[in-house]
PDB file of N, CA and C in Angstrom:
ATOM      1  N   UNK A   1     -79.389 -57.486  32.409  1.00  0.00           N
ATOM      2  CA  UNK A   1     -79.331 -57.990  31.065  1.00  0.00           C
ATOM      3  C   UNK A   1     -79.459 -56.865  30.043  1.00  0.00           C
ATOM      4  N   UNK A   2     -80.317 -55.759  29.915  1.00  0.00           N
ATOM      5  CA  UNK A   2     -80.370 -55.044  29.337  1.00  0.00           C
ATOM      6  C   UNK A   2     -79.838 -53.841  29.435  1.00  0.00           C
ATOM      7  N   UNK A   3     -78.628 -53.999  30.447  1.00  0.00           N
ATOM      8  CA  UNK A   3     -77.276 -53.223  30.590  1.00  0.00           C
ATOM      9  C   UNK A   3     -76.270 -53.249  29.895  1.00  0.00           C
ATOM     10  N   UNK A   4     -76.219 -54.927  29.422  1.00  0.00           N
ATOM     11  CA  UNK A   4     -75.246 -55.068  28.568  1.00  0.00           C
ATOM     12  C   UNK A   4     -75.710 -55.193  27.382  1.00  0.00           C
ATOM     13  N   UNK A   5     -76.548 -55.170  26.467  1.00  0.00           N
ATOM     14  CA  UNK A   5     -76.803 -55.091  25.401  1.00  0.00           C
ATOM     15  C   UNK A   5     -77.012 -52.650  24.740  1.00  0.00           C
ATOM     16  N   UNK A   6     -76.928 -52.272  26.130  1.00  0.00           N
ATOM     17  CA  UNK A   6     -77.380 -50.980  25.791  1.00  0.00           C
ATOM     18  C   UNK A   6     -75.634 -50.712  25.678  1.00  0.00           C
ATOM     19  N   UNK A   7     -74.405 -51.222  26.770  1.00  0.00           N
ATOM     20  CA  UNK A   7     -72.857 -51.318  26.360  1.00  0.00           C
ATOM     21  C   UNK A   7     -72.547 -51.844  24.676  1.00  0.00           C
ATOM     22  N   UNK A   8     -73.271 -52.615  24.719  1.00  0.00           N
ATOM     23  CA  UNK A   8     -72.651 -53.234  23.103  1.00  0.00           C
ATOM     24  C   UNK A   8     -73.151 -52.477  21.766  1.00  0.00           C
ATOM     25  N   UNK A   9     -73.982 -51.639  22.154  1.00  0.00           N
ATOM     26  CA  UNK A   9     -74.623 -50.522  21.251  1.00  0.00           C
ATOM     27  C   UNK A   9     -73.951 -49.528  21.220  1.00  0.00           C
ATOM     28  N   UNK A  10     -73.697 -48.870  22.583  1.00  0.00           N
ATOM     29  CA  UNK A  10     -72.602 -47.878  22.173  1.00  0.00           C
ATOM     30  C   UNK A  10     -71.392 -47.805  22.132  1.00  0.00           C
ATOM     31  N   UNK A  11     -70.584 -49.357  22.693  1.00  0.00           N
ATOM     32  CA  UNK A  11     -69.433 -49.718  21.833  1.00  0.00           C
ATOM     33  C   UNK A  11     -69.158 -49.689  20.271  1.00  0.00           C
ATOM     34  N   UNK A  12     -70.395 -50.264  19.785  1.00  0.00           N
ATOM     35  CA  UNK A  12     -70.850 -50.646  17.774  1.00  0.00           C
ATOM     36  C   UNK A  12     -70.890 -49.152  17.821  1.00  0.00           C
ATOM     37  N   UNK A  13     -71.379 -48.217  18.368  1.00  0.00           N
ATOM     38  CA  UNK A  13     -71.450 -46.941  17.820  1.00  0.00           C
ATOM     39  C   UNK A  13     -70.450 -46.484  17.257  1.00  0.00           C
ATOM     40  N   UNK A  14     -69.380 -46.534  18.785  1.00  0.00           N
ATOM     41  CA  UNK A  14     -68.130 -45.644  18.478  1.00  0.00           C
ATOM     42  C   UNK A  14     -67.147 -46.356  17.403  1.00  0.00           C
ATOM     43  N   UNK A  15     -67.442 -48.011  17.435  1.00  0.00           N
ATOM     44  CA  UNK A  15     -66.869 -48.264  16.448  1.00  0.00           C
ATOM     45  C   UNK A  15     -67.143 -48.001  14.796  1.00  0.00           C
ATOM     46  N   UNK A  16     -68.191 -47.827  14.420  1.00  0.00           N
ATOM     47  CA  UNK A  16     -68.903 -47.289  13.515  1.00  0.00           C
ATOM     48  C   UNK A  16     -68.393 -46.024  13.146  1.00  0.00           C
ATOM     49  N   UNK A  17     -67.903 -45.111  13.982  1.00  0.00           N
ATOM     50  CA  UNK A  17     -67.982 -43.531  14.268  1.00  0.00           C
ATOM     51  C   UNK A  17     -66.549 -43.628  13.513  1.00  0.00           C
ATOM     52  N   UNK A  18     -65.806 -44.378  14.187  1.00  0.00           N
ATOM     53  CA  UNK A  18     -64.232 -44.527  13.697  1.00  0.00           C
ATOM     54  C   UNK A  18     -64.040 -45.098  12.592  1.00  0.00           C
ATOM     55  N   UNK A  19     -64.843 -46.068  12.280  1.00  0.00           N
ATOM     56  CA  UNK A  19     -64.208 -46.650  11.041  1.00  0.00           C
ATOM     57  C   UNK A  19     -64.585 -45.696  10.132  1.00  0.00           C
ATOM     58  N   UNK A  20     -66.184 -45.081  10.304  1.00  0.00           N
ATOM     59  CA  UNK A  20     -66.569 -44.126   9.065  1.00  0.00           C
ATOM     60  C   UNK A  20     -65.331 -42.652   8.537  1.00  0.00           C
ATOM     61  N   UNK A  21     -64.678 -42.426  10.152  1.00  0.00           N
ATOM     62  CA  UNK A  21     -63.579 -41.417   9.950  1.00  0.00           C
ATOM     63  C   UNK A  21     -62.232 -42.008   8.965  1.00  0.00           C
ATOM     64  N   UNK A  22     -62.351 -42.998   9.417  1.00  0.00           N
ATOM     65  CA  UNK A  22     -60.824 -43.311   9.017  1.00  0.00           C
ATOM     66  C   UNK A  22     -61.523 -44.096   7.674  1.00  0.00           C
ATOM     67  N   UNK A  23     -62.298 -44.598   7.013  1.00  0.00           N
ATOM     68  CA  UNK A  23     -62.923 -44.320   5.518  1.00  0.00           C
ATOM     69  C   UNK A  23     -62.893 -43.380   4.983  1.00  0.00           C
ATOM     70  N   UNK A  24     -63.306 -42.595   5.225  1.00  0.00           N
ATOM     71  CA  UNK A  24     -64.279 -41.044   4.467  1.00  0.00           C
ATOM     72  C   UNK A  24     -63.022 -40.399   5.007  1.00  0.00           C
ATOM     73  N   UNK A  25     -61.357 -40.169   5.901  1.00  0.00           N
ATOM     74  CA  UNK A  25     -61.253 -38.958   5.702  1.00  0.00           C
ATOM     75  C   UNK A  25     -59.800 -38.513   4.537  1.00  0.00           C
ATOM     76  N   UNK A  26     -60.707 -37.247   4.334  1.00  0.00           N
ATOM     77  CA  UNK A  26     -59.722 -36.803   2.619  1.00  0.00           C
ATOM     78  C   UNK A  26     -58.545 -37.015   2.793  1.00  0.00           C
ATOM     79  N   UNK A  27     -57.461 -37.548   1.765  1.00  0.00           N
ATOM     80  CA  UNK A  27     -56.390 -37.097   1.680  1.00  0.00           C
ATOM     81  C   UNK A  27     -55.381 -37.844   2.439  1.00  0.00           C
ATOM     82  N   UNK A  28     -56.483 -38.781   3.488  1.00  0.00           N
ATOM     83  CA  UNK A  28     -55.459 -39.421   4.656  1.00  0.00           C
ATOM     84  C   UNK A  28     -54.901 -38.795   5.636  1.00  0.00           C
ATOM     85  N   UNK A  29     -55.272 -37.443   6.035  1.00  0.00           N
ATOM     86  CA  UNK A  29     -55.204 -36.864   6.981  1.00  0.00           C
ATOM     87  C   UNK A  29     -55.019 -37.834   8.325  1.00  0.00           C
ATOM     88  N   UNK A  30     -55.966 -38.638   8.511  1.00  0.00           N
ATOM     89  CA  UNK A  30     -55.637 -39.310   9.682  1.00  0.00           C
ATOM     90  C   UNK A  30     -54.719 -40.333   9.908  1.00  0.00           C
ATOM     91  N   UNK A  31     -54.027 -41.243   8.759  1.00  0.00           N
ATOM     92  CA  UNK A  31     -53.112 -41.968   8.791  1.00  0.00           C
ATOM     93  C   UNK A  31     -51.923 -41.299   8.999  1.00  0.00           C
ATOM     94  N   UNK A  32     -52.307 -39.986   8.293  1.00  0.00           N
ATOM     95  CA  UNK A  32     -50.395 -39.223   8.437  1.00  0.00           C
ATOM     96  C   UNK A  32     -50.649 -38.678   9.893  1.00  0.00           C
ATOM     97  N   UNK A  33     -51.741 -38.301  10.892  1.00  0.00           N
ATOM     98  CA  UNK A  33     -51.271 -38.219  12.151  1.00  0.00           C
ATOM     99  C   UNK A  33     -51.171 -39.197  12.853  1.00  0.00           C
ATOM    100  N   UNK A  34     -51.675 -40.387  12.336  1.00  0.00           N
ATOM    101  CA  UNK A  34     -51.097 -41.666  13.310  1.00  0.00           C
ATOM    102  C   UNK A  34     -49.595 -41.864  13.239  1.00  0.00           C
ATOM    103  N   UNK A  35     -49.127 -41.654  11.781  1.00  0.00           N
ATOM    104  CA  UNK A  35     -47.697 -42.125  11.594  1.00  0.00           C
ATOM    105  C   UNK A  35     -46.877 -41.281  12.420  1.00  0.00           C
ATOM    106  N   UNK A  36     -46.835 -39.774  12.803  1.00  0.00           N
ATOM    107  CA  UNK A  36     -46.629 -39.120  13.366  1.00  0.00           C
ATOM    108  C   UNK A  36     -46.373 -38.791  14.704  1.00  0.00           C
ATOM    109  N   UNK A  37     -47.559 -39.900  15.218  1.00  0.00           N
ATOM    110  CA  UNK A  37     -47.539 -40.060  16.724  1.00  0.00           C
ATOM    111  C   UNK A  37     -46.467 -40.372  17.524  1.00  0.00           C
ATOM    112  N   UNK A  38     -45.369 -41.090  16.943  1.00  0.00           N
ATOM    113  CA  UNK A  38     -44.394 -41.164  17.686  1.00  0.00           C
ATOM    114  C   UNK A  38     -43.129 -40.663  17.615  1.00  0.00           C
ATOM    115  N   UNK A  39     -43.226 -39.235  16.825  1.00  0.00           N
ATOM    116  CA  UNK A  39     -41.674 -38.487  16.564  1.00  0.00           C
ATOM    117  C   UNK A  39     -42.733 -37.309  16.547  1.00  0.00           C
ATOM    118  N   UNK A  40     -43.256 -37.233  17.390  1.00  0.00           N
ATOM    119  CA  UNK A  40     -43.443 -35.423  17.763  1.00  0.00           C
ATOM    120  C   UNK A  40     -42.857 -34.629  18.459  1.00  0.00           C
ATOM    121  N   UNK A  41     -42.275 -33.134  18.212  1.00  0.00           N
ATOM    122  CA  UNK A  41     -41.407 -32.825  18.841  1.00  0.00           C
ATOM    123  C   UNK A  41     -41.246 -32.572  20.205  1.00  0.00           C
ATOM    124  N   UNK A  42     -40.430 -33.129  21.022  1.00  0.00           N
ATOM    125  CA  UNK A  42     -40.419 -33.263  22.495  1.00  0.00           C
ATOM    126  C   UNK A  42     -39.969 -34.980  22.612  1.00  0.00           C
ATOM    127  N   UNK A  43     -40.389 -35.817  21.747  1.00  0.00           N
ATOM    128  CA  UNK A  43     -39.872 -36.981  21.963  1.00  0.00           C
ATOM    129  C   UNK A  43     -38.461 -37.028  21.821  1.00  0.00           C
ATOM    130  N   UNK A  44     -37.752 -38.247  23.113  1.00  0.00           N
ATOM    131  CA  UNK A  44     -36.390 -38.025  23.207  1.00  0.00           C
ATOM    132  C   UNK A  44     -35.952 -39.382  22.406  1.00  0.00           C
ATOM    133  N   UNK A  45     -34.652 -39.339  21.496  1.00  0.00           N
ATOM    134  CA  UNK A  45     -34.595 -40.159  20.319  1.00  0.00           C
ATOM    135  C   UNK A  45     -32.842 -39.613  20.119  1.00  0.00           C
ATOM    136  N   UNK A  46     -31.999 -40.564  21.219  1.00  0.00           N
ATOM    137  CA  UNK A  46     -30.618 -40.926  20.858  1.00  0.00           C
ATOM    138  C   UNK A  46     -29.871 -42.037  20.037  1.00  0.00           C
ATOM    139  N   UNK A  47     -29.257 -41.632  18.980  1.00  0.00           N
ATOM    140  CA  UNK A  47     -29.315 -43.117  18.102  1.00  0.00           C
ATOM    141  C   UNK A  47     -27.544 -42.648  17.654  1.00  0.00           C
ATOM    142  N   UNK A  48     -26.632 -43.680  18.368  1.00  0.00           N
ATOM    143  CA  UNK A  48     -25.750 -44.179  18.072  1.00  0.00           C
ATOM    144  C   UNK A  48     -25.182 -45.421  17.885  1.00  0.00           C
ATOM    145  N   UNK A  49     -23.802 -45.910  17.033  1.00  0.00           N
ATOM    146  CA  UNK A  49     -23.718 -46.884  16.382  1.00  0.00           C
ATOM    147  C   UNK A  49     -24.265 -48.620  17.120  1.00  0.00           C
ATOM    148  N   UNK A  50     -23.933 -48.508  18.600  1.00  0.00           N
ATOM    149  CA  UNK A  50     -24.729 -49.543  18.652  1.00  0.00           C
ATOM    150  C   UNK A  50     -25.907 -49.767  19.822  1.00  0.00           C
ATOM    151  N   UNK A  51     -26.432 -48.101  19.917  1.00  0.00           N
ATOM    152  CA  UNK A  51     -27.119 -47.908  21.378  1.00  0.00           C
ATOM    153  C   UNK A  51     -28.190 -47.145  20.303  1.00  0.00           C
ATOM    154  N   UNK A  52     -29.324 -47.763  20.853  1.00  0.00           N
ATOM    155  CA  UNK A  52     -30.384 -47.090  20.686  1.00  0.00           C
ATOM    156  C   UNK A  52     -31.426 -46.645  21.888  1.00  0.00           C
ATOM    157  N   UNK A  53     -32.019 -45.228  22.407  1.00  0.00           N
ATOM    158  CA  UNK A  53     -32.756 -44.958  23.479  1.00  0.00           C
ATOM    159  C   UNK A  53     -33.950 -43.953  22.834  1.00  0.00           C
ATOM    160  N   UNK A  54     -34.864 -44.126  23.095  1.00  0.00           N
ATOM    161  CA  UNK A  54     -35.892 -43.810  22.695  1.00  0.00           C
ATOM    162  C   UNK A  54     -37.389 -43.282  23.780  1.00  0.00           C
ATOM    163  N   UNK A  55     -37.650 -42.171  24.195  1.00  0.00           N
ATOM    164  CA  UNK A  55     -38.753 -41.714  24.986  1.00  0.00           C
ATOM    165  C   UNK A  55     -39.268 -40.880  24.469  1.00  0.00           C
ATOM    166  N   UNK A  56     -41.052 -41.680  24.422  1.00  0.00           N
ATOM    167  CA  UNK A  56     -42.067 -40.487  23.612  1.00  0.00           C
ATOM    168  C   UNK A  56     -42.614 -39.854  24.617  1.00  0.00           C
ATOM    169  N   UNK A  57     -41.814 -38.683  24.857  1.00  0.00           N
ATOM    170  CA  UNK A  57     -42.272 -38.519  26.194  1.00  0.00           C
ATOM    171  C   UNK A  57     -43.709 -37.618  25.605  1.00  0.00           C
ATOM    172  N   UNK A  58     -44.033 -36.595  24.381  1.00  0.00           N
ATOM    173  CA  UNK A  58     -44.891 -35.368  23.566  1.00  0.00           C
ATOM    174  C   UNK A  58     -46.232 -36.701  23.650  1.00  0.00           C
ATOM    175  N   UNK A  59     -45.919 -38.050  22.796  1.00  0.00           N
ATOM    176  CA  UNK A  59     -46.882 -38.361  22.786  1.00  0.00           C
ATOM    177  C   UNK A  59     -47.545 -39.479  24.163  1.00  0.00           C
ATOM    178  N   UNK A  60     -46.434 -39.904  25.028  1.00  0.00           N
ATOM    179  CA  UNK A  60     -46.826 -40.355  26.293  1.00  0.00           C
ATOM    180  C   UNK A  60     -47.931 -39.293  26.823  1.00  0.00           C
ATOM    181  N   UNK A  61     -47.495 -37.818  26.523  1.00  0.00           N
ATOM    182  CA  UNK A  61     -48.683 -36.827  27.529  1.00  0.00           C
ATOM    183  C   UNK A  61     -50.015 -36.290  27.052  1.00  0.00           C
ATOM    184  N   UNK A  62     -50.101 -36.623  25.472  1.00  0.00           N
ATOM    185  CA  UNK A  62     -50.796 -36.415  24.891  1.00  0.00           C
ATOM    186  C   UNK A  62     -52.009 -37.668  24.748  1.00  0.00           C
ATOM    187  N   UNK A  63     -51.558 -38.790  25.016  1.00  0.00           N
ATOM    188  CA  UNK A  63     -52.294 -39.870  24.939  1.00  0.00           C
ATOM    189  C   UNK A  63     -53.032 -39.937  26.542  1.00  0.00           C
ATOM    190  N   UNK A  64     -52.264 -39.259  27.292  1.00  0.00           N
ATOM    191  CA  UNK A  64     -52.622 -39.297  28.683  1.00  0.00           C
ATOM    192  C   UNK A  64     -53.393 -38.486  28.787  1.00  0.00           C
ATOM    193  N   UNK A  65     -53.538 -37.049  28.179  1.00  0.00           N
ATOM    194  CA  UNK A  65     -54.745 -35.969  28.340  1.00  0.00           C
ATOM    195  C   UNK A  65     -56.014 -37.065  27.444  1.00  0.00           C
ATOM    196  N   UNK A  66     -55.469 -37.651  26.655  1.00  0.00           N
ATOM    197  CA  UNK A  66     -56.811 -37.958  25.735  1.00  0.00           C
ATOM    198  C   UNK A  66     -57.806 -39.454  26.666  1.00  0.00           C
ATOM    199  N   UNK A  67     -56.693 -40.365  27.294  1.00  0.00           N
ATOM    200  CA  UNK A  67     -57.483 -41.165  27.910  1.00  0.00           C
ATOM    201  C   UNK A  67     -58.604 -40.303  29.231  1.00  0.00           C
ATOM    202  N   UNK A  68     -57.602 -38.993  29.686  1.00  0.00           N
ATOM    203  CA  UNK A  68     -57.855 -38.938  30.785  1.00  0.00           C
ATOM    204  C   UNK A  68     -59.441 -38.236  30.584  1.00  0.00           C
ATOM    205  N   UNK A  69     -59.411 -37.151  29.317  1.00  0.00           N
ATOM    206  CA  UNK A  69     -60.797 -36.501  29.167  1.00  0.00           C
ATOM    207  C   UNK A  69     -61.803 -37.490  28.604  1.00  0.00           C
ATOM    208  N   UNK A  70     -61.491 -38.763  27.960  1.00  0.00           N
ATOM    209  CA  UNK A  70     -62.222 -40.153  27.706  1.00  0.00           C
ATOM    210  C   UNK A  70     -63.001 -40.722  28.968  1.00  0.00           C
ATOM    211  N   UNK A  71     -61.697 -40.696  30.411  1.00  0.00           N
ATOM    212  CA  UNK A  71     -62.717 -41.271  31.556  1.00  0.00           C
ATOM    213  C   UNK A  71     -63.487 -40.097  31.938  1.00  0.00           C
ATOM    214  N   UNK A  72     -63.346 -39.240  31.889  1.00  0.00           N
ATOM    215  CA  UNK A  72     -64.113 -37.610  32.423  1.00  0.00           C
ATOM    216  C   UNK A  72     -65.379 -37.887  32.004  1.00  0.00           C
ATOM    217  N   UNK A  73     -65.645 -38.095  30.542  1.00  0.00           N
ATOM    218  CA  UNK A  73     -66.511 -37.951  29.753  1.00  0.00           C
ATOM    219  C   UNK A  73     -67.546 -39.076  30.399  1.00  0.00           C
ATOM    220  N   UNK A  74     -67.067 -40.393  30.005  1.00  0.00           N
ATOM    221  CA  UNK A  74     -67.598 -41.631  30.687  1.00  0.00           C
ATOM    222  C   UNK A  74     -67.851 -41.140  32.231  1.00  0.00           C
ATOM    223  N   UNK A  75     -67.397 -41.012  33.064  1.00  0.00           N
ATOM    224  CA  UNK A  75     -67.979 -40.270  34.610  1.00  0.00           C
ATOM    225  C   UNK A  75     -69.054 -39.515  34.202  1.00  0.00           C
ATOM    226  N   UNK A  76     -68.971 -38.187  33.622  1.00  0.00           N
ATOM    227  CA  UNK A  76     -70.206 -37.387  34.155  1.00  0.00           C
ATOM    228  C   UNK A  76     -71.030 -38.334  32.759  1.00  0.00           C
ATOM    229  N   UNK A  77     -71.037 -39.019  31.844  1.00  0.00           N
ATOM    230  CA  UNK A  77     -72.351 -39.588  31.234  1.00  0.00           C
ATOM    231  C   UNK A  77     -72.833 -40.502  31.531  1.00  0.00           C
ATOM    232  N   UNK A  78     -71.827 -41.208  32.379  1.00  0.00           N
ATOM    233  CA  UNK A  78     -72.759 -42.500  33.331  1.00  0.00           C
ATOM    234  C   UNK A  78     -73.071 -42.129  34.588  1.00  0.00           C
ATOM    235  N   UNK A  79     -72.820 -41.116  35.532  1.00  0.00           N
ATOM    236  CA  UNK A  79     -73.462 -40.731  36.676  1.00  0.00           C
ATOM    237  C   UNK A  79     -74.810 -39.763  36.470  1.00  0.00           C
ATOM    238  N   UNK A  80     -74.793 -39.221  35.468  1.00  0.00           N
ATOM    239  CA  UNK A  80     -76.189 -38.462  35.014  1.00  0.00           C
ATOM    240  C   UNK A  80     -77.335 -39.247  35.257  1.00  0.00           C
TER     241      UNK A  80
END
């Protein structure tokens, strides 16, 4: 029982953590790299008159390093 209430604390954390970023940051810095996320260069993006093909492949690998050092993190702080 008091496993899951110590999860829902540091879920509220990180949510806390994020919203305060994406409040407070200057200028919108972080909205213009969200918008961004999916035409970074390396993404493949063929567009003729009635074919459209589209692979993010820059941000497919980039989202994949970020989940992957996310479970890393979660491993060594919950096996400690």
């Amino acid at each position: 029982m008091i496993e899951g209430g110590k999860w829902l604390m540091i879920a509220g954390a990180i949510l806390f953590a994020g919203g305060a970023l994406w409040y407070f940051a200057p200028g919108g810095w972080l909205m213009t790299a969200i918008r961004k996320l999916g035409h970074l260069p390396g993404d493949i993006r063929i567009e003729k008159e009635n074919f459209r093909f589209y692979v993010p492949l820059t941000t497919m690998l980039l989202l994949s390093l970020l989940v992957n050092l996310l479970m890393r993190a979660w491993n060594f702080f919950n096996n400690s």
